[in-house]
N, C-alpha and C. Protein backbone atom coordinates (compact mmCIF):
# COMPACT_ATOMS: atom_id res chain seq x y z
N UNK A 1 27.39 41.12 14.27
CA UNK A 1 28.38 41.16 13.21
C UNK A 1 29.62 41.87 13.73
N UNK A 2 30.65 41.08 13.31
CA UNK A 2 32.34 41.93 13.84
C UNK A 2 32.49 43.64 13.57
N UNK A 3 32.96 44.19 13.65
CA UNK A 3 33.90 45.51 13.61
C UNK A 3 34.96 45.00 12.75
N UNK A 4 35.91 44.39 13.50
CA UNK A 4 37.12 43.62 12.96
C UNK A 4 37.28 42.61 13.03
N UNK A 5 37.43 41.69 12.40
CA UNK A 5 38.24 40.50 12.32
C UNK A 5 39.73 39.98 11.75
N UNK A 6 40.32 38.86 12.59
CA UNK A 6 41.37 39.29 12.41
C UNK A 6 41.98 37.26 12.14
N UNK A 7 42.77 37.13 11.49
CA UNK A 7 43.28 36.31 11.53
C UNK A 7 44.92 35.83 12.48
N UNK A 8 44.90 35.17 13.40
CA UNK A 8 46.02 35.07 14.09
C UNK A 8 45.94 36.77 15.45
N UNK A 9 46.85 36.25 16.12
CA UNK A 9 46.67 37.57 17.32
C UNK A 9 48.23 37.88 17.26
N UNK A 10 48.75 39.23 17.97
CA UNK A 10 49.72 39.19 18.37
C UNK A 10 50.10 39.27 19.88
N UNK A 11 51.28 38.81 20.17
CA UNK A 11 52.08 37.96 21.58
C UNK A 11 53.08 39.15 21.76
N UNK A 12 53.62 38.94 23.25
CA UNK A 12 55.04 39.51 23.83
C UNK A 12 55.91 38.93 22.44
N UNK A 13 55.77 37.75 22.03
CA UNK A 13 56.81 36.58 21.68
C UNK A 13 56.84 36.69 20.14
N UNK A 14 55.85 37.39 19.75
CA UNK A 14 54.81 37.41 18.48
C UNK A 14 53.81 37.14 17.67
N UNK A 15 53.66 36.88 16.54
CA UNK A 15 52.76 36.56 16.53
C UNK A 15 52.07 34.84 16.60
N UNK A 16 50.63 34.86 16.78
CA UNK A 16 50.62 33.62 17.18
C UNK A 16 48.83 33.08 16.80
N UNK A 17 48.98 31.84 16.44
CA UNK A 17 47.77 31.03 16.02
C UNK A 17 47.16 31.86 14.80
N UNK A 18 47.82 31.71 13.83
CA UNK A 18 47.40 32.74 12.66
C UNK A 18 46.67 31.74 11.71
N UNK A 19 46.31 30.70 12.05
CA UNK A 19 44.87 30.09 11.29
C UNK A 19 43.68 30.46 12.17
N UNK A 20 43.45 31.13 13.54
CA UNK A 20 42.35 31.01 14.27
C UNK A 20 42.06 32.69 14.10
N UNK A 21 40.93 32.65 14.49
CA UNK A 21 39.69 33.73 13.76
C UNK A 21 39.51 34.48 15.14
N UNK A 22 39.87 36.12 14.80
CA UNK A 22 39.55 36.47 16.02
C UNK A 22 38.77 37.96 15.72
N UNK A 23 37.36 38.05 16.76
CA UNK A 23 36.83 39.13 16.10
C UNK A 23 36.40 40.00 17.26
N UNK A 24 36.19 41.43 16.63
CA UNK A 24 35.70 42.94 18.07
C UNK A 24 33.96 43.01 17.88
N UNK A 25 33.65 42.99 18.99
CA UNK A 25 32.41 43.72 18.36
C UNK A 25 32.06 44.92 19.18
N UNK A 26 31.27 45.34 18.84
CA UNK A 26 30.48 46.40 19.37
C UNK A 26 28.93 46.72 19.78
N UNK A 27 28.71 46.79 21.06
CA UNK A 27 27.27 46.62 21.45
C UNK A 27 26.72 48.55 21.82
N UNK A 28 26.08 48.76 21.66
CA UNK A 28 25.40 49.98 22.29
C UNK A 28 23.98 49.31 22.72
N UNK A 29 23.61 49.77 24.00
CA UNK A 29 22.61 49.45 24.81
C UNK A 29 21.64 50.94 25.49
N UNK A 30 20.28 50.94 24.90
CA UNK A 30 19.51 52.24 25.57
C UNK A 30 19.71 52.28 27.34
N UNK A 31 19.43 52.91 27.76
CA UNK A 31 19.02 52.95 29.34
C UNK A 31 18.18 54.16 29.12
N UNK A 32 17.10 53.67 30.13
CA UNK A 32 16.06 54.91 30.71
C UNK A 32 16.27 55.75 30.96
N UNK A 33 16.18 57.09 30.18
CA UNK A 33 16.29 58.28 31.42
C UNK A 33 16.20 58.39 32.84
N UNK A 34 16.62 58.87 33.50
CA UNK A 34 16.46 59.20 34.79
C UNK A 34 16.40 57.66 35.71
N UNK A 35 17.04 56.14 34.72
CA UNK A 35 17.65 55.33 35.97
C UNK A 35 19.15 54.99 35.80
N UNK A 36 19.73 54.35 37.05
CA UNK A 36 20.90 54.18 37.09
C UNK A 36 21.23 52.90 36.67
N UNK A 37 22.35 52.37 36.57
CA UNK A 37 23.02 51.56 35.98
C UNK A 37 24.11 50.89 37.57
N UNK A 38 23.36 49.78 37.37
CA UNK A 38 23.73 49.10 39.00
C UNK A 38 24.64 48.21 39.32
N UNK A 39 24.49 47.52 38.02
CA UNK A 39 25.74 46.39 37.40
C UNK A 39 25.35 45.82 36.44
N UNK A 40 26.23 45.32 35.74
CA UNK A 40 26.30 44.93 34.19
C UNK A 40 26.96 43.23 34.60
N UNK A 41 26.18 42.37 34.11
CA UNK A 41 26.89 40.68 33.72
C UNK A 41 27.33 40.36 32.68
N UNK A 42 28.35 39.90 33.25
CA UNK A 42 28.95 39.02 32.10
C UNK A 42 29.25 37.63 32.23
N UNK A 43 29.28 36.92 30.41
CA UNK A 43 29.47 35.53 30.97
C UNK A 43 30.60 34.96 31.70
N UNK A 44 30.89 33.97 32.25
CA UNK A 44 31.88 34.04 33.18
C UNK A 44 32.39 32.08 32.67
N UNK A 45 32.39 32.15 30.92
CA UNK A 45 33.27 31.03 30.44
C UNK A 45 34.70 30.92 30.41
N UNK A 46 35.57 32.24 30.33
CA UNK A 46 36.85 32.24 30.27
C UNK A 46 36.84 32.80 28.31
N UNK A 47 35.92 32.69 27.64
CA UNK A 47 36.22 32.59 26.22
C UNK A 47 35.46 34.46 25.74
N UNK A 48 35.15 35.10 26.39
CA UNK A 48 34.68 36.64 26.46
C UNK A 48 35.54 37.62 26.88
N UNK A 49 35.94 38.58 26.89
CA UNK A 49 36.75 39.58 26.88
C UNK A 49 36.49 41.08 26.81
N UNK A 50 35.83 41.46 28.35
CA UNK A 50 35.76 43.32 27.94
C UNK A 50 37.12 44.28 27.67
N UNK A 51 37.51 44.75 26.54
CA UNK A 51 37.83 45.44 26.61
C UNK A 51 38.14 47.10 27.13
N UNK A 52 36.71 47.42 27.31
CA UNK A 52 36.41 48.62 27.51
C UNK A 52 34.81 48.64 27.86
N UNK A 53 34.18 49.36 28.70
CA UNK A 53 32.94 49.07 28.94
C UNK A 53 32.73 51.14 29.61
N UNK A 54 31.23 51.44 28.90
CA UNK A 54 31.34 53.08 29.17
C UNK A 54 29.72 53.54 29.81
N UNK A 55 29.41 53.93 30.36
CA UNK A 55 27.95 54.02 30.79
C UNK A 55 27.98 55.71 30.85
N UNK A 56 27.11 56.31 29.77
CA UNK A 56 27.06 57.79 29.58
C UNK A 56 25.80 58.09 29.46
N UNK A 57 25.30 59.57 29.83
CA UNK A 57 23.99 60.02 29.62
C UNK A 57 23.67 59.86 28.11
């Protein structure tokens, strides 16, 4: 489920495609104590977008 959703995005130019649906989400993921974190995949369609990605104790 979204965080936000948003109708239309904004541009350098302004705003733009304000009938298309655009949404954030937010994942939190456990990790094991005491293992590391080696690399993370992602899909590689062109249509996904990390913003920000954080790996903490």
């Amino acid at each position: 489920m979204p965080v936000v959703q948003s109708l239309g995005r904004n541009k350098a130019t302004g705003p733009a495609n304000p009938t298309n649906h655009y949404d954030l989400y937010l994942l939190s993921a456990p990790i094991v104590a005491g293992k590391t974190v080696a690399s993370v995949s992602m899909p590689t369609n062109g249509l996904f977008h990390v913003f920000a990605l954080t790996v903490a104790p």
